[in-house]
Protein backbone atom coordinates (compact mmCIF):
# COMPACT_ATOMS: atom_id res chain seq x y z
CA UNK A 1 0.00 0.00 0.00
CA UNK A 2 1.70 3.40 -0.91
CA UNK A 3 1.66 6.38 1.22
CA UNK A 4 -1.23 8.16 -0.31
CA UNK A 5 -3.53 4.92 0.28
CA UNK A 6 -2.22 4.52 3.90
CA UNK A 7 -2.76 8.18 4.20
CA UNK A 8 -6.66 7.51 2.97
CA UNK A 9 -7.04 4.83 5.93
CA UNK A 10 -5.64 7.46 8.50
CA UNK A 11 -8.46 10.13 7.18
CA UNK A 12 -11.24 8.07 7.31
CA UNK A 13 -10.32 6.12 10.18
CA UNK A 14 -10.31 9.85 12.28
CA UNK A 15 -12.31 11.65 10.37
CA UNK A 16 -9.31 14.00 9.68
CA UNK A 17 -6.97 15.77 7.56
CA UNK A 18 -5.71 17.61 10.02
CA UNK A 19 -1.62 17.55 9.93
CA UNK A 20 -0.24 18.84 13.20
CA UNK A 21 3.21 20.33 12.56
CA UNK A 22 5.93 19.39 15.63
CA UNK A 23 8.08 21.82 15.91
CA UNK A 24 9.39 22.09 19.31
CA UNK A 25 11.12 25.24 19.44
CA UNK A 26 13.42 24.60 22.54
CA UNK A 27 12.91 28.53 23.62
CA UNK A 28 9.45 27.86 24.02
CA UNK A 29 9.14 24.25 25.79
CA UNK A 30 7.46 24.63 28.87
CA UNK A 31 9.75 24.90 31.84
CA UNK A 32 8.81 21.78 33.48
CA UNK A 33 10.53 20.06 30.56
CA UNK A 34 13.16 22.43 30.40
CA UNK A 35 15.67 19.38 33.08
CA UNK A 36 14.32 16.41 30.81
CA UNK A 37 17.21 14.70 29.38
CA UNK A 38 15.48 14.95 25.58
CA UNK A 39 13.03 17.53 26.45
CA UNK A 40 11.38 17.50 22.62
CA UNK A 41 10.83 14.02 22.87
CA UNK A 42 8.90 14.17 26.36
CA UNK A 43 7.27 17.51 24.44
CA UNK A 44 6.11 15.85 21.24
CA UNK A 45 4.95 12.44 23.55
CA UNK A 46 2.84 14.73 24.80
CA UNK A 47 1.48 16.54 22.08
CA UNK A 48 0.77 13.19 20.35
CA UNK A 49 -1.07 11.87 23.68
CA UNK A 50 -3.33 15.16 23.52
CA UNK A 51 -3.73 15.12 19.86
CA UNK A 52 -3.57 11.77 17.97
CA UNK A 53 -7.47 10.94 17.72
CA UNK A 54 -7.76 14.40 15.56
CA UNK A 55 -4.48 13.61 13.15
CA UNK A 56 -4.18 12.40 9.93
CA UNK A 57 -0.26 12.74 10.23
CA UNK A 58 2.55 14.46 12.44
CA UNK A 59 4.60 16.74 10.52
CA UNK A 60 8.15 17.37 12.29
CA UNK A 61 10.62 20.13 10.76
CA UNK A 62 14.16 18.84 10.59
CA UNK A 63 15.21 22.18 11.49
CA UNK A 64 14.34 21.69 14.92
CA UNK A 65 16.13 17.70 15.60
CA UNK A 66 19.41 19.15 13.21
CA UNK A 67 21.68 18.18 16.60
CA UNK A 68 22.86 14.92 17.96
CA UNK A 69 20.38 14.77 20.87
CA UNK A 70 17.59 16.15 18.42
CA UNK A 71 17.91 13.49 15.98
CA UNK A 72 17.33 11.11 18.93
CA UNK A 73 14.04 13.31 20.12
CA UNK A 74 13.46 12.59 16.31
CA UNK A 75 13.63 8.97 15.83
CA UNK A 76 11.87 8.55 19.37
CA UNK A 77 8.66 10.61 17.68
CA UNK A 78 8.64 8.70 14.81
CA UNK A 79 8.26 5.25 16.64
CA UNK A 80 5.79 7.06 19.16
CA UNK A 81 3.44 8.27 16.45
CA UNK A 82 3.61 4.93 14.28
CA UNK A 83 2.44 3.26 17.67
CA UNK A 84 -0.45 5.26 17.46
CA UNK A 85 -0.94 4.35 13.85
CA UNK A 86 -0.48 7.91 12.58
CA UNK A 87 1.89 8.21 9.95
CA UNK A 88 5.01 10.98 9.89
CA UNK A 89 5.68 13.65 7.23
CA UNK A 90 9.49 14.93 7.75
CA UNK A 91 9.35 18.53 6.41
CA UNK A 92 13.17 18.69 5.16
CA UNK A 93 12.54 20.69 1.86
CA UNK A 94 15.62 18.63 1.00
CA UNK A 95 17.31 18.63 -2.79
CA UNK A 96 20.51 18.10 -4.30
CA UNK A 97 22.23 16.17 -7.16
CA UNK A 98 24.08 12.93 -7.37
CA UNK A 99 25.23 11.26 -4.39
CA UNK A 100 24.36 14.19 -2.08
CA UNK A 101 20.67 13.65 -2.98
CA UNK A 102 21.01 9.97 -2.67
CA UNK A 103 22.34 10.59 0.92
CA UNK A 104 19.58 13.02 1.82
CA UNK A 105 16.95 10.53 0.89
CA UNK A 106 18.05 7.79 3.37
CA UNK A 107 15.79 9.99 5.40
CA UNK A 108 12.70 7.88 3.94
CA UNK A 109 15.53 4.77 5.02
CA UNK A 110 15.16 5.66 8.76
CA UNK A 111 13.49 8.66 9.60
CA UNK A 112 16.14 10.50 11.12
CA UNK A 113 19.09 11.42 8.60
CA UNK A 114 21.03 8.85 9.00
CA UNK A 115 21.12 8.34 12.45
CA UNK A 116 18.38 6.28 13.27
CA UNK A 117 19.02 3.24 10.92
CA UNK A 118 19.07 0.84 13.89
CA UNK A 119 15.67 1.60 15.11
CA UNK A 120 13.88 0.56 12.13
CA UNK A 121 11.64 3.59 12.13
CA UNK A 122 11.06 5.68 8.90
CA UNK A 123 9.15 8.81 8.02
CA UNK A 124 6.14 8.34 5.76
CA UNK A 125 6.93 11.07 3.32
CA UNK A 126 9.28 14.15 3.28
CA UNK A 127 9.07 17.77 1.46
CA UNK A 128 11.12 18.65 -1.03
CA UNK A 129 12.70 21.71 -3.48
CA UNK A 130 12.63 21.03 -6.69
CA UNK A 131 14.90 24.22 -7.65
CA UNK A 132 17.43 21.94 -9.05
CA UNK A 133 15.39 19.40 -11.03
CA UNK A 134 13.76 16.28 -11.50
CA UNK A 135 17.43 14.73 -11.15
CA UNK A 136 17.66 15.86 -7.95
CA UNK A 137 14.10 14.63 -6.86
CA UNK A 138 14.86 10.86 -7.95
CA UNK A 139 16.61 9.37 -5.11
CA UNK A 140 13.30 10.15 -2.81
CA UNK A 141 10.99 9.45 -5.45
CA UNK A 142 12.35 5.93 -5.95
CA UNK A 143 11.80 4.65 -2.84
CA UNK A 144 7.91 4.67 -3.06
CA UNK A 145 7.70 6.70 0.49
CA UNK A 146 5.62 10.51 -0.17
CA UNK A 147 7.21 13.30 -1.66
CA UNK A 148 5.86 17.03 -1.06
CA UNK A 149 7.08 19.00 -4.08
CA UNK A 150 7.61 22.93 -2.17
CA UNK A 151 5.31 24.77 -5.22
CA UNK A 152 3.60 27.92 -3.77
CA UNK A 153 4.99 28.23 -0.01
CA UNK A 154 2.65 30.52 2.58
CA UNK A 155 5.43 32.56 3.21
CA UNK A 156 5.43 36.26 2.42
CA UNK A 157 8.47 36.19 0.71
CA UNK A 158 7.36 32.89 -1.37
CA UNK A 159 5.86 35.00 -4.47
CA UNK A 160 9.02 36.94 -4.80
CA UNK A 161 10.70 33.27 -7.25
CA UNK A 162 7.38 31.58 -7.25
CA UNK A 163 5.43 34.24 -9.01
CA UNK A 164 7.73 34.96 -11.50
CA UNK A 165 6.47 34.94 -15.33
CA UNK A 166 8.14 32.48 -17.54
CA UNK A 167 8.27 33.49 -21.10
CA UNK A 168 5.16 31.59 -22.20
CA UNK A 169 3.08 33.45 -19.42
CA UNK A 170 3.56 30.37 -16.99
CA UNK A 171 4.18 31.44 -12.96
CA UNK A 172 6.99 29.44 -11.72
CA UNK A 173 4.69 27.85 -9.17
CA UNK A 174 2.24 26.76 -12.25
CA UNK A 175 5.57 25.08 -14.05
CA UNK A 176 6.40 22.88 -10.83
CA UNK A 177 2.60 21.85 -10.28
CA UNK A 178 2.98 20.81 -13.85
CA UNK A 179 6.19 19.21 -14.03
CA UNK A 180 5.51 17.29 -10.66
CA UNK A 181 2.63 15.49 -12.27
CA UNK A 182 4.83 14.19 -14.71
CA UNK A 183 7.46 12.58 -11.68
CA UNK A 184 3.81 11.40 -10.10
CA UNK A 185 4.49 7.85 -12.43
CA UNK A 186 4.77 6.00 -8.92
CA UNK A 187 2.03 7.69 -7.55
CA UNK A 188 3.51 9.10 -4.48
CA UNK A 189 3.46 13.16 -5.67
CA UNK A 190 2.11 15.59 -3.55
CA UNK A 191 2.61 19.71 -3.31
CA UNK A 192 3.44 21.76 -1.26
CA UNK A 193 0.56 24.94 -1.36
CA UNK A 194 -0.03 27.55 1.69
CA UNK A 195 -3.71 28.47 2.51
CA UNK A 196 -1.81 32.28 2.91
CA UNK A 197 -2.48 32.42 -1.11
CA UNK A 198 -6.20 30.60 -2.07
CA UNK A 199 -6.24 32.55 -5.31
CA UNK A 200 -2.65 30.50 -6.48
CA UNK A 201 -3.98 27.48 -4.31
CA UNK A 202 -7.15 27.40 -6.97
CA UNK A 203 -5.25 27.98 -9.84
CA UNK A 204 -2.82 24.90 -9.01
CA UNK A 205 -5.68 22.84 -8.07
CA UNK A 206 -6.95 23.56 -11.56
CA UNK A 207 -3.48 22.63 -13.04
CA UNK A 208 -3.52 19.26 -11.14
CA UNK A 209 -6.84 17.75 -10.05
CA UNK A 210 -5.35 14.65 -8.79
CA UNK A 211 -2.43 15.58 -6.70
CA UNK A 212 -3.22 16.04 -3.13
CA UNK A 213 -1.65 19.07 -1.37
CA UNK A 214 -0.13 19.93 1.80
CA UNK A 215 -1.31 22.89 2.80
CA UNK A 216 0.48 25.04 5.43
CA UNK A 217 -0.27 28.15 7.20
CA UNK A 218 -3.43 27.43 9.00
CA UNK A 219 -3.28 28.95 12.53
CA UNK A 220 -0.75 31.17 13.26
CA UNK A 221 0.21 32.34 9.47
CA UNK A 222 -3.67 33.44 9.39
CA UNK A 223 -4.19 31.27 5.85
CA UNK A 224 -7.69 30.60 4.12
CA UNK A 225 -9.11 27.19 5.86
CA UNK A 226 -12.43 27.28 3.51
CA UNK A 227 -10.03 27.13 0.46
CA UNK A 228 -7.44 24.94 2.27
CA UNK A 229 -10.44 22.28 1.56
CA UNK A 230 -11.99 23.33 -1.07
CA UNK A 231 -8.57 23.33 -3.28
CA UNK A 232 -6.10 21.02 -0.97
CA UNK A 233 -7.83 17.52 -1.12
CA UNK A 234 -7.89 15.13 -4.16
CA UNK A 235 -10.82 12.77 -4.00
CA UNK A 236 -10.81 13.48 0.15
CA UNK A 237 -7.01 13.25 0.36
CA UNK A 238 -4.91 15.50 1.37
CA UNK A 239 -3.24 17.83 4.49
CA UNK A 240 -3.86 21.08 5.99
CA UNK A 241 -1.12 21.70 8.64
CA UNK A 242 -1.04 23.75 11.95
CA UNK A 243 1.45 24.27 13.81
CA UNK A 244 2.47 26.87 16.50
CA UNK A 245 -1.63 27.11 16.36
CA UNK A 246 -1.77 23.73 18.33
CA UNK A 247 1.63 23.05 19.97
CA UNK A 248 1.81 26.34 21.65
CA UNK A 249 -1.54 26.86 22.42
CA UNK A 250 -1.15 26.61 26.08
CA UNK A 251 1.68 27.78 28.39
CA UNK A 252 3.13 25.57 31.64
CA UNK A 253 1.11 22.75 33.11
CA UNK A 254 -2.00 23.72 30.92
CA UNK A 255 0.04 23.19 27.47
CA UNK A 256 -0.90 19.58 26.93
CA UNK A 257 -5.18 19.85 27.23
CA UNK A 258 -4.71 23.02 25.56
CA UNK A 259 -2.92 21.53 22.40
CA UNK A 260 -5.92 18.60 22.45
CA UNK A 261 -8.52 21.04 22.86
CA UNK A 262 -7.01 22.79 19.63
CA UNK A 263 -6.59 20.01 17.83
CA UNK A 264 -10.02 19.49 18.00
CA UNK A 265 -11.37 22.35 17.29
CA UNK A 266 -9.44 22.74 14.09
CA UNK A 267 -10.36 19.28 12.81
CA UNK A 268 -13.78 20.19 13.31
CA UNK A 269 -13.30 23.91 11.56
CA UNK A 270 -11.91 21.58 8.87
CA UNK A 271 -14.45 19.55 8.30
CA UNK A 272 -17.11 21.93 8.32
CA UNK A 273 -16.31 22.64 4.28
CA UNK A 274 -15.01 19.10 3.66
């Protein structure tokens, strides 16, 4: 069963396409985690206690785990959430050519770049930037795990390459939605589209009406969560994230009801248009 399939269990199994983004930011961990000897670990355990009935899928950001004990919180979140049958979507944006991208990809091996190759315990699916090429894309492609092509990001600063006009009146952000359903020949192509920009998240949409999306910037970034459904799911699949929105909800003691309580409430904001 490929990702996209196991990812169609996990939504109709919670009633969810909620993707909760765990990013443990180690300036904001509550202080009563702050003497824990992997205090992102015992942070995301708990998040995933408070939260896992209203996920489709975790989505950690290698930015925060880039560090020997990191890595460890890492792999030790990946095993957690597979226990509770929710599957894990590294957000690496990773890319490169040759044997550089073949070593990046080993991520998809064992979840934890590199480092977690004993455990057994891989992500489901990554992100990636396809600034470099389908070339570059191949080693993660291969292996049959879900790839998130980056194509219209919900940063501000996202439309300054994205938008760009090509010379046959393409955006850049239409070209990738277009030349990632071409890579999709294993079936394991998603994209990467923020709510912050529904009228761009339509137009791929109409580009692509069988990829499903991940679509960031729910919560904190403000984004659109009517068009986040409307335009992110393909035949009911697909991801709208939140992050800071659900892991930082609550401060101290409180932090771990709160990020449940959020959770919910977005998963059932969600499904209102679904």
């Amino acid at each position: 069963m490929g990702f996209f399939d196991r990812l169609a269990a996990r939504i109709d199994a919670v009633d969810s396409v909620l993707s909760v983004g765990l990013d443990p930011d180690p300036d904001r961990l509550s202080e009563h985690l702050a003497d824990h000897d992997l205090p992102r670990w015992a942070f995301n355990r708990r998040i995933i206690d408070a939260t896992h009935e209203h996920v489709a899928c975790y989505k950690p950001n290698a930015a925060f785990y880039e560090d020997p004990d990191g890595w460890r919180a890492l792999r030790e979140t990946v095993a957690y959430a597979h226990g509770k049958d929710v599957p894990v979507l590294l957000d690496a944006k990773r890319a490169d050519i040759a044997n550089s991208a073949r070593q990046y990809a080993t991520h998809l091996d064992d979840g934890a770049g590199g480092h977690a190759r004993a455990s057994g315990h891989a992500v489901d699916a990554i992100t990636v930037n396809p600034y470099l090429g389908q070339d570059s894309l191949e080693p993660f492609l291969a292996r049959g795990a879900g790839v998130f092509v980056l194509c219209r990001t919900s940063n501000p600063g996202g439309a300054d390459l994205q938008n760009c006009e090509l010379a046959n009146g393409e955006r850049l952000y239409e070209r990738v939605a277009r030349l990632a359903e071409g890579w999709n020949e294993r079936g394991n192509v998603g994209l990467v589209v923020g709510a912050t920009a529904p009228d761009e998240l339509e137009s791929v949409r109409e580009l692509v009406p069988d990829l499903p999306f991940l679509v960031p910037g729910i919560g904190a970034q403000g984004g659109d969560t009517e068009a986040a459904i409307e335009y992110g799911l393909a035949d009911g699949v697909g991801l709208v994230n939140s992050s800071r929105g659900i892991v930082f909800a609550g401060e101290g003691e409180a932090f771990v009801g709160a990020a449940g309580e959020a959770a919910k409430r977005l998963k059932r904001r969600l499904n209102e248009y679904r």
